[in-house]
PDB file of N, CA and C in Angstrom:
ATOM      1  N   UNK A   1       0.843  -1.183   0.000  1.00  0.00           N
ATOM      2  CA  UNK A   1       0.000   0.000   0.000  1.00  0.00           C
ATOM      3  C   UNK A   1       0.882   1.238   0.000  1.00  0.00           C
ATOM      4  N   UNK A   2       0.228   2.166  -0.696  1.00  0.00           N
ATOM      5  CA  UNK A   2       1.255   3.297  -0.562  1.00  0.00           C
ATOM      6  C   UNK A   2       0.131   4.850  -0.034  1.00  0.00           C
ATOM      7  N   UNK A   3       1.142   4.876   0.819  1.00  0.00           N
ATOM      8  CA  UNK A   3       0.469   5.844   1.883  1.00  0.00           C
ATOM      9  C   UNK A   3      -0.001   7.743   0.777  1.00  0.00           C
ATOM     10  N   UNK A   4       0.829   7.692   0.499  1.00  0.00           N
ATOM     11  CA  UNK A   4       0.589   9.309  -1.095  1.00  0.00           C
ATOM     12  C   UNK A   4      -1.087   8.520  -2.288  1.00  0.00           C
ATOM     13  N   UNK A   5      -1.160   7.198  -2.115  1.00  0.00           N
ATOM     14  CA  UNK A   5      -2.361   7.004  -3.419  1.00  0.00           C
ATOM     15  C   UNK A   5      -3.288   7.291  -2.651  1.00  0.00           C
ATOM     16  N   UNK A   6      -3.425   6.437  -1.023  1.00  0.00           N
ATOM     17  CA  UNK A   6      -4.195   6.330  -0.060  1.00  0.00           C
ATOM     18  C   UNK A   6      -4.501   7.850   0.078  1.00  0.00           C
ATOM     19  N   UNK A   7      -3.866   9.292   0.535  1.00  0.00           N
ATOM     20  CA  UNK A   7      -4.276  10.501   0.506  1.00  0.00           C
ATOM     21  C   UNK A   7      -4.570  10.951  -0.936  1.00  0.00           C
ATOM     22  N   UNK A   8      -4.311  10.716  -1.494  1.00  0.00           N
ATOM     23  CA  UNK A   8      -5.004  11.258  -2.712  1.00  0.00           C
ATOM     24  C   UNK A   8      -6.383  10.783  -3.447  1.00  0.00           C
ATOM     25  N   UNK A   9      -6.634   9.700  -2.976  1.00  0.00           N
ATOM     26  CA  UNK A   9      -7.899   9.008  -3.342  1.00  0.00           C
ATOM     27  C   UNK A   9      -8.778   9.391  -2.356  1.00  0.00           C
ATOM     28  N   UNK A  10      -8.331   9.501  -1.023  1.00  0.00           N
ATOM     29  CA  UNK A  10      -9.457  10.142   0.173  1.00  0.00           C
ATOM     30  C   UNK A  10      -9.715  11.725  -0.216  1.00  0.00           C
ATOM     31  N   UNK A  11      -8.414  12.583  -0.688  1.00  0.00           N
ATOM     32  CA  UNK A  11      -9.052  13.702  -1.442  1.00  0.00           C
ATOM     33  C   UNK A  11     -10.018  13.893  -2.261  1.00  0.00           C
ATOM     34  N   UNK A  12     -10.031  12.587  -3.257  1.00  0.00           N
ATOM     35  CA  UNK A  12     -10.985  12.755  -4.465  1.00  0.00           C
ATOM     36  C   UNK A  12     -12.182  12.309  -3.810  1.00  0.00           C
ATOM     37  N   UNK A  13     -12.243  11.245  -2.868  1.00  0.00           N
ATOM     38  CA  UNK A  13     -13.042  10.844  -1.838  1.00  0.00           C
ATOM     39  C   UNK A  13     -14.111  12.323  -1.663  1.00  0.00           C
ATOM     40  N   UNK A  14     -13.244  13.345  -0.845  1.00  0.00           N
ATOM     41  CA  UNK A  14     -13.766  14.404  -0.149  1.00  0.00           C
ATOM     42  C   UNK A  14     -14.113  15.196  -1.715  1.00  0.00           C
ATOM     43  N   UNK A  15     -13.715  15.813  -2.386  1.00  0.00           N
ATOM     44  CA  UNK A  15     -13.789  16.186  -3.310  1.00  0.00           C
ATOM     45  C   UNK A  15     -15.044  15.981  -4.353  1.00  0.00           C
ATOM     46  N   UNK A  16     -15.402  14.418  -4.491  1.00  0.00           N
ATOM     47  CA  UNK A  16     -16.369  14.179  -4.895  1.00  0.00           C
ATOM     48  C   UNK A  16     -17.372  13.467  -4.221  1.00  0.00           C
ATOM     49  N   UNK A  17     -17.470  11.760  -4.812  1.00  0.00           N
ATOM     50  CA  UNK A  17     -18.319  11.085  -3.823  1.00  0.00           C
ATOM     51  C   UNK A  17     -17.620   9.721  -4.031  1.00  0.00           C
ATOM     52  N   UNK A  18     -17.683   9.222  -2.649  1.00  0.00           N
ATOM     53  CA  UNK A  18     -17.178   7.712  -2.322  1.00  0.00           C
ATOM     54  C   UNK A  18     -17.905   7.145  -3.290  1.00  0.00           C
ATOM     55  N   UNK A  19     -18.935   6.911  -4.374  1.00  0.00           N
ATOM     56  CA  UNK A  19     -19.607   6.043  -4.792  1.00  0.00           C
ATOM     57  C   UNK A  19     -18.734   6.033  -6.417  1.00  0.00           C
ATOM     58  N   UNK A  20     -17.808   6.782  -6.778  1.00  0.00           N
ATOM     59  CA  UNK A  20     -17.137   7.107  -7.807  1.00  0.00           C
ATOM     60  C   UNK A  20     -16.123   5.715  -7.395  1.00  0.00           C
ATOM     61  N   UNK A  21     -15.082   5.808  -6.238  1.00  0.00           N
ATOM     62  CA  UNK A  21     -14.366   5.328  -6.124  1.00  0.00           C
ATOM     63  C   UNK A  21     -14.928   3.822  -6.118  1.00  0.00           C
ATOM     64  N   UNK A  22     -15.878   3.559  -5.174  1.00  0.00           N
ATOM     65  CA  UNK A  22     -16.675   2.242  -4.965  1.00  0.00           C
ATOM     66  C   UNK A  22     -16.763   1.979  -6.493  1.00  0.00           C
ATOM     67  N   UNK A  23     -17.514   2.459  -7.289  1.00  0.00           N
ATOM     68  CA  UNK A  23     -17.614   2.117  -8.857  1.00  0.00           C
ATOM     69  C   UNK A  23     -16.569   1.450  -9.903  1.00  0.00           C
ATOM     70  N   UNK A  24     -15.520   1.988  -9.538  1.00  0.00           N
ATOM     71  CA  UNK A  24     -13.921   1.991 -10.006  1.00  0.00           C
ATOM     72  C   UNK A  24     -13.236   0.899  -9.402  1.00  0.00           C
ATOM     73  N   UNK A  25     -13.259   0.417  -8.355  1.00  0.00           N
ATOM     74  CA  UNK A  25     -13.217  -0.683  -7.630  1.00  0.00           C
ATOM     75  C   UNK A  25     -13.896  -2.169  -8.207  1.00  0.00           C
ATOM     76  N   UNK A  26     -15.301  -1.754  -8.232  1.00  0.00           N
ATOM     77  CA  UNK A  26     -15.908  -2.794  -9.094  1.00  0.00           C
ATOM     78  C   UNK A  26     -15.446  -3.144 -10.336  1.00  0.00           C
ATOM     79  N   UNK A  27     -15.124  -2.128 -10.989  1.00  0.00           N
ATOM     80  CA  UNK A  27     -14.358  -2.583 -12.850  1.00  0.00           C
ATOM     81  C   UNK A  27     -13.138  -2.742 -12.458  1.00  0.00           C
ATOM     82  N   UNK A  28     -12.303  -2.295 -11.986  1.00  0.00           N
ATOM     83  CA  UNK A  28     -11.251  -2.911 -11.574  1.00  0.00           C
ATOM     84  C   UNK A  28     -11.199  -4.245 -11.047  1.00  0.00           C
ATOM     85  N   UNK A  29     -12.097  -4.830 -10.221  1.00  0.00           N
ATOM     86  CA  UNK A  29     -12.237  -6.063  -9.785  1.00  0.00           C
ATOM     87  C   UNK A  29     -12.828  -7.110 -11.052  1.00  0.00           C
ATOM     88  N   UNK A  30     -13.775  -6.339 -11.626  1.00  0.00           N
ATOM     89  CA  UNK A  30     -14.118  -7.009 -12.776  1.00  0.00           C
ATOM     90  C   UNK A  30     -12.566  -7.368 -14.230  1.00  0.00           C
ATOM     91  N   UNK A  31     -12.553  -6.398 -14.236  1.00  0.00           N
ATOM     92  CA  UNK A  31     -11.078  -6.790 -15.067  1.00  0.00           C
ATOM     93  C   UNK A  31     -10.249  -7.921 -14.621  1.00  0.00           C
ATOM     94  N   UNK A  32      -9.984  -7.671 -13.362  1.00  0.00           N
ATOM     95  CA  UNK A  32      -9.078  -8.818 -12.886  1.00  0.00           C
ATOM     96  C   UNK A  32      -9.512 -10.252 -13.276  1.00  0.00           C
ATOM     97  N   UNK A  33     -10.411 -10.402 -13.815  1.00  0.00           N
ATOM     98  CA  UNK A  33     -11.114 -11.974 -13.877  1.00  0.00           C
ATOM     99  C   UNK A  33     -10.776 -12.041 -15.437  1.00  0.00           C
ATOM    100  N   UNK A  34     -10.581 -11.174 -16.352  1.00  0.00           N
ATOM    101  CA  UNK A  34     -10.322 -11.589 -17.598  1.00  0.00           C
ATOM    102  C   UNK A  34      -9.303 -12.907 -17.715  1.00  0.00           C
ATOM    103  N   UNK A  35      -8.922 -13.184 -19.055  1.00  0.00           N
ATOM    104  CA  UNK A  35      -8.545 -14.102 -19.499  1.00  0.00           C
ATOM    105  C   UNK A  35      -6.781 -13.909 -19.821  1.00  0.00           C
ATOM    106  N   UNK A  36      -6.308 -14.224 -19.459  1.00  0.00           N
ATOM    107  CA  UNK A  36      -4.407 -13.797 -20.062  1.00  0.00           C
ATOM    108  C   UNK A  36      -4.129 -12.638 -19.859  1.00  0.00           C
ATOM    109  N   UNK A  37      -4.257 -12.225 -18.277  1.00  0.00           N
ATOM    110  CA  UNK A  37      -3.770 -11.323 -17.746  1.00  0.00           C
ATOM    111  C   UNK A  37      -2.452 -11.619 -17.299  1.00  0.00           C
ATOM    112  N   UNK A  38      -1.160 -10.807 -16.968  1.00  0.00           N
ATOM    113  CA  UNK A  38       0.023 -11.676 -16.860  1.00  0.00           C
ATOM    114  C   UNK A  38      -0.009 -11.374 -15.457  1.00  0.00           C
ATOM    115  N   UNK A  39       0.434 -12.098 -14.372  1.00  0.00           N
ATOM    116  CA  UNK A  39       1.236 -11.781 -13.036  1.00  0.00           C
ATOM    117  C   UNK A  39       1.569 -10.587 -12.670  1.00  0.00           C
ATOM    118  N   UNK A  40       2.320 -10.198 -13.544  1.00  0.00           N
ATOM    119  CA  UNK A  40       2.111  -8.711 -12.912  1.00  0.00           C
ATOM    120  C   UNK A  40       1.463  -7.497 -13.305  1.00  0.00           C
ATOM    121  N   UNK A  41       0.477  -8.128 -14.217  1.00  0.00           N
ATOM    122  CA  UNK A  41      -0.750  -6.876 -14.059  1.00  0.00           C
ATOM    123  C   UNK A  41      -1.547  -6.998 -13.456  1.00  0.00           C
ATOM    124  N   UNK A  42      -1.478  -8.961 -13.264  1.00  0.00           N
ATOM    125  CA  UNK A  42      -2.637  -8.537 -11.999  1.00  0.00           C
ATOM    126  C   UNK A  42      -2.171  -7.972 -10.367  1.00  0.00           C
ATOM    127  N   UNK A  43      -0.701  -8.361 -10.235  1.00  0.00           N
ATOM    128  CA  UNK A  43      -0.107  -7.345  -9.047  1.00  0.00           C
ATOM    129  C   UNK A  43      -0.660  -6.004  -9.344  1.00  0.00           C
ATOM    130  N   UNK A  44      -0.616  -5.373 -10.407  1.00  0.00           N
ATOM    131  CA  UNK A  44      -0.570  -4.297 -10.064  1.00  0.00           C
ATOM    132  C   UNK A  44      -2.480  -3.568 -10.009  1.00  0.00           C
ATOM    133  N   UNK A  45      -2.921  -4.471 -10.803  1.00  0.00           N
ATOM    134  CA  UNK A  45      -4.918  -3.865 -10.096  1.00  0.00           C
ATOM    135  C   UNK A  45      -4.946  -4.570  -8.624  1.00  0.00           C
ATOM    136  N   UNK A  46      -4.118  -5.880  -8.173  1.00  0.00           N
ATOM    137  CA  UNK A  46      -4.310  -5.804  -6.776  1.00  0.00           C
ATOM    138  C   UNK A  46      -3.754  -4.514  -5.955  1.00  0.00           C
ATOM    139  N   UNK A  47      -2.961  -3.592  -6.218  1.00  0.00           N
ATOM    140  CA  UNK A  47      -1.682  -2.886  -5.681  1.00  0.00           C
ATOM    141  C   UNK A  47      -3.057  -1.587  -5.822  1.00  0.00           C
ATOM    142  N   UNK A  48      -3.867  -1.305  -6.656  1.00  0.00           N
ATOM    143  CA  UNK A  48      -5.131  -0.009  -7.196  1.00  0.00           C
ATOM    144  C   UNK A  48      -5.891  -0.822  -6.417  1.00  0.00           C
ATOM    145  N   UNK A  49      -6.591  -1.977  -6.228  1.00  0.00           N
ATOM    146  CA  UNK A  49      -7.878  -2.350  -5.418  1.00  0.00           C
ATOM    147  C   UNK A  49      -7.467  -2.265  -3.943  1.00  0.00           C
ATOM    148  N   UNK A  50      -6.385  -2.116  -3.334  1.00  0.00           N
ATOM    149  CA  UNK A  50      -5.942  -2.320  -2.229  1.00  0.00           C
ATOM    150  C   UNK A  50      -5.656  -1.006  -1.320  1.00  0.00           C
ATOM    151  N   UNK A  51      -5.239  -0.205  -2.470  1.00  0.00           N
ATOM    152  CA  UNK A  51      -5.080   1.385  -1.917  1.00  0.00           C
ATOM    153  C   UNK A  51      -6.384   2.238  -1.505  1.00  0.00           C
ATOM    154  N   UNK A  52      -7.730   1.574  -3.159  1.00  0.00           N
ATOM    155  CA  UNK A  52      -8.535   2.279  -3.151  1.00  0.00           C
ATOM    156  C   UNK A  52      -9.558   1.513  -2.178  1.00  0.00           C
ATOM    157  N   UNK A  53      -9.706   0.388  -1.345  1.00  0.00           N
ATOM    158  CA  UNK A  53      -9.830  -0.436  -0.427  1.00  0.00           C
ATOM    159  C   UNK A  53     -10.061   0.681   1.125  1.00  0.00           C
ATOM    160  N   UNK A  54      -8.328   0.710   1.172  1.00  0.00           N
ATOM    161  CA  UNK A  54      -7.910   1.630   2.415  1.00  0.00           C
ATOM    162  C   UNK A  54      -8.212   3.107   2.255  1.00  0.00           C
ATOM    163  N   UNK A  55      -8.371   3.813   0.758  1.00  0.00           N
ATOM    164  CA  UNK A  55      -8.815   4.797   0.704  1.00  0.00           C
ATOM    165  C   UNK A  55     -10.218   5.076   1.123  1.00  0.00           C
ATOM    166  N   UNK A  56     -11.227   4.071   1.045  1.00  0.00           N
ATOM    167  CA  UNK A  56     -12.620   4.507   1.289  1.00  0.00           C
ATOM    168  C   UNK A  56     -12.709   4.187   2.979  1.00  0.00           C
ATOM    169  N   UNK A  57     -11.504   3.367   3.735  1.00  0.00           N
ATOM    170  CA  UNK A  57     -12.043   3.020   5.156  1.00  0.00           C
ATOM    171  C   UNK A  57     -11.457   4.761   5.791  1.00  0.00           C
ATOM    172  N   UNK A  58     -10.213   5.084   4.951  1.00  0.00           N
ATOM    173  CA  UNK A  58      -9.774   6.299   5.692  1.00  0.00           C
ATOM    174  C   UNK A  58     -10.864   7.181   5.858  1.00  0.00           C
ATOM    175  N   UNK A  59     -11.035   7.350   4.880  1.00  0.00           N
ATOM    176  CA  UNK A  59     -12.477   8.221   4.202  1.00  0.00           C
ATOM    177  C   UNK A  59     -13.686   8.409   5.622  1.00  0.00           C
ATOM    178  N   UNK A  60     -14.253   7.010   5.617  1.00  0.00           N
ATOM    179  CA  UNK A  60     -15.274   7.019   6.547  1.00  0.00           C
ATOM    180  C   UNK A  60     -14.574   7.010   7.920  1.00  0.00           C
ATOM    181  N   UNK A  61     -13.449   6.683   8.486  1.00  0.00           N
ATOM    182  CA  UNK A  61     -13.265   7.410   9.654  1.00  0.00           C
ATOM    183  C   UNK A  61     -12.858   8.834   9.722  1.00  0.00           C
ATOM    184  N   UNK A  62     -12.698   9.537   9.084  1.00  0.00           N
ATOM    185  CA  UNK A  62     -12.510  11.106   8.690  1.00  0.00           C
ATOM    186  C   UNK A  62     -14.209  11.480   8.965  1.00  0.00           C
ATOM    187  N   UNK A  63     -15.259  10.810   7.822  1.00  0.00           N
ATOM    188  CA  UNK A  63     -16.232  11.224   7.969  1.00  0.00           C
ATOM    189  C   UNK A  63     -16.332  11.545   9.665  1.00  0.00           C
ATOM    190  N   UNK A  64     -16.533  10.000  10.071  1.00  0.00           N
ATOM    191  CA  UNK A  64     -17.252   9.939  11.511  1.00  0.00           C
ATOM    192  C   UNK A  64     -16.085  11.260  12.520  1.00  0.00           C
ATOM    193  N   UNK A  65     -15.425  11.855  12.455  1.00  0.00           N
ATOM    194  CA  UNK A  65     -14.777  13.065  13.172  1.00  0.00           C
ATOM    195  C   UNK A  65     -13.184  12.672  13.733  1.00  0.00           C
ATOM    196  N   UNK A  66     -12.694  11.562  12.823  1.00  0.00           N
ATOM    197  CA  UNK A  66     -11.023  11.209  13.112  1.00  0.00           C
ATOM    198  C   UNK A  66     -10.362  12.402  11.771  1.00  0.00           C
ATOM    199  N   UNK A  67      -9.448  13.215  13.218  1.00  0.00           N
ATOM    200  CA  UNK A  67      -8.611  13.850  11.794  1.00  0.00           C
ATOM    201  C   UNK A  67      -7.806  13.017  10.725  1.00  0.00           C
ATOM    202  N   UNK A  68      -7.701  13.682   9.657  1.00  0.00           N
ATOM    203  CA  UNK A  68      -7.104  12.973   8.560  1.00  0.00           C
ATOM    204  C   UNK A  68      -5.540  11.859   9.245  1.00  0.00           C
ATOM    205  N   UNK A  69      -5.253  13.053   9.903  1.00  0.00           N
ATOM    206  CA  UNK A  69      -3.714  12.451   9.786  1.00  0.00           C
ATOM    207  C   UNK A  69      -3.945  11.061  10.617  1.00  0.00           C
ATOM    208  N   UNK A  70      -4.816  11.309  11.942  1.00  0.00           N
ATOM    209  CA  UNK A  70      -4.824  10.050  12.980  1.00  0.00           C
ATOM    210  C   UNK A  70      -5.600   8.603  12.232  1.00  0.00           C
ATOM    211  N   UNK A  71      -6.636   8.778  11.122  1.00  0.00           N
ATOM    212  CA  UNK A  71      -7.591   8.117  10.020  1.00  0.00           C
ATOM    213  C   UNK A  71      -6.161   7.274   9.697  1.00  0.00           C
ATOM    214  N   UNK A  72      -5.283   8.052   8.522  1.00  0.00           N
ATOM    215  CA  UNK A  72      -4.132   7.356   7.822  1.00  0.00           C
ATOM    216  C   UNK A  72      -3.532   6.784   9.038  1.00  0.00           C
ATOM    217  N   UNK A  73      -2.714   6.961  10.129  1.00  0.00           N
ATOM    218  CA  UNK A  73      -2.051   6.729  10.927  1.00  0.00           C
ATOM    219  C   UNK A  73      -2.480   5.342  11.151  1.00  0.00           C
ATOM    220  N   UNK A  74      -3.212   5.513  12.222  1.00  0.00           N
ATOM    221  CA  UNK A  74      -4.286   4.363  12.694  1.00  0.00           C
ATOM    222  C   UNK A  74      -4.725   3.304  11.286  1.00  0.00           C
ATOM    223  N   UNK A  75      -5.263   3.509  10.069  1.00  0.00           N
ATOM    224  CA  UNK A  75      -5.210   2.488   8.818  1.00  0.00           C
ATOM    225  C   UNK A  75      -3.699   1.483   8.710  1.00  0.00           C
ATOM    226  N   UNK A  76      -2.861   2.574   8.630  1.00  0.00           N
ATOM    227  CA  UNK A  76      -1.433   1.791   8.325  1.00  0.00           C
ATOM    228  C   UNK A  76      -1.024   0.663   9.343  1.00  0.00           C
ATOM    229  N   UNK A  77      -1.316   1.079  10.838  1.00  0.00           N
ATOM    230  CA  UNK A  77      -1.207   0.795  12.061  1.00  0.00           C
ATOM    231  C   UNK A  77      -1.950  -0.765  11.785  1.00  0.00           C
ATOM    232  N   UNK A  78      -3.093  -0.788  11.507  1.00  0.00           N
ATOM    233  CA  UNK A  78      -4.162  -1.865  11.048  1.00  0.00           C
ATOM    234  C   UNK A  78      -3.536  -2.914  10.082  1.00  0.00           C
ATOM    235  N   UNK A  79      -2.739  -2.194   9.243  1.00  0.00           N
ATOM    236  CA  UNK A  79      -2.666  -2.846   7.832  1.00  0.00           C
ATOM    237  C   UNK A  79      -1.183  -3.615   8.128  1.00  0.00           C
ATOM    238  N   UNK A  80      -0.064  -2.874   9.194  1.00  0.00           N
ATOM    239  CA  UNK A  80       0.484  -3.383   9.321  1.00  0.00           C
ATOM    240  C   UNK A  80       0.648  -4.007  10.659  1.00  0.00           C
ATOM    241  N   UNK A  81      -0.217  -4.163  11.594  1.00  0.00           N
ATOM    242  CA  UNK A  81      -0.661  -5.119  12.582  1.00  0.00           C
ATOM    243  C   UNK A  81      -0.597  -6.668  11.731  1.00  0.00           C
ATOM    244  N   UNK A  82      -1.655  -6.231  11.035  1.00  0.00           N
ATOM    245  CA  UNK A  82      -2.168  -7.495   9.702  1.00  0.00           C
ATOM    246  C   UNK A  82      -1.482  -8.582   9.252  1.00  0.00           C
ATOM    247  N   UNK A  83      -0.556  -7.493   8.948  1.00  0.00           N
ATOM    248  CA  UNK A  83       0.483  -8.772   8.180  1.00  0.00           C
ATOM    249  C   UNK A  83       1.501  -9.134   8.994  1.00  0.00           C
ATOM    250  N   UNK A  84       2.295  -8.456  10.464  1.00  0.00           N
ATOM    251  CA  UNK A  84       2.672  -9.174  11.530  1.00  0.00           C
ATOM    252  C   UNK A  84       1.854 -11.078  11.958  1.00  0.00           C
ATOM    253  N   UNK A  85       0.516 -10.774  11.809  1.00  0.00           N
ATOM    254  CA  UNK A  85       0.310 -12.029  12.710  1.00  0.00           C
ATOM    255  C   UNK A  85      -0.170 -12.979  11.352  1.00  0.00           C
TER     256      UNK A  85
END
């Protein structure tokens, strides 16, 4: 995950509407199922479904009244709890 896509997608987040990103997610997920995709393209729509994933949870704890920075903080904190255990 990279912490600069994650703020910039919660911008467009704020900017527009979570249901853009949610949308984009779906065709992106849909793509991934095609036929003779190579290894590392599908790394890399996992690497876009994963950011834009953590972008919409940042998002809604911002909504509910977590400042931005403690939202990202606390996500990463999560994400890399995660893969410790």
């Amino acid at each position: 995950m990279k912490l600069p896509i994650i703020k910039n997608v919660v911008e467009f987040i704020d900017q527009n509407d979570e249901d853009f990103v949610l949308e984009a997610i779906e065709v992106l997920e849909h793509i991934s199922l095609a036929k003779g995709l190579k290894d590392d393209e599908l790394d890399t729509i996992g690497e876009l479904l994963s950011n834009m994933y953590g972008a919409v949870e940042v998002a809604k704890d911002i909504k509910s009244g977590t400042p931005q920075k403690d939202a990202l903080n606390g996500f990463m904190k999560r994400v890399m709890g995660s893969i410790d255990n």
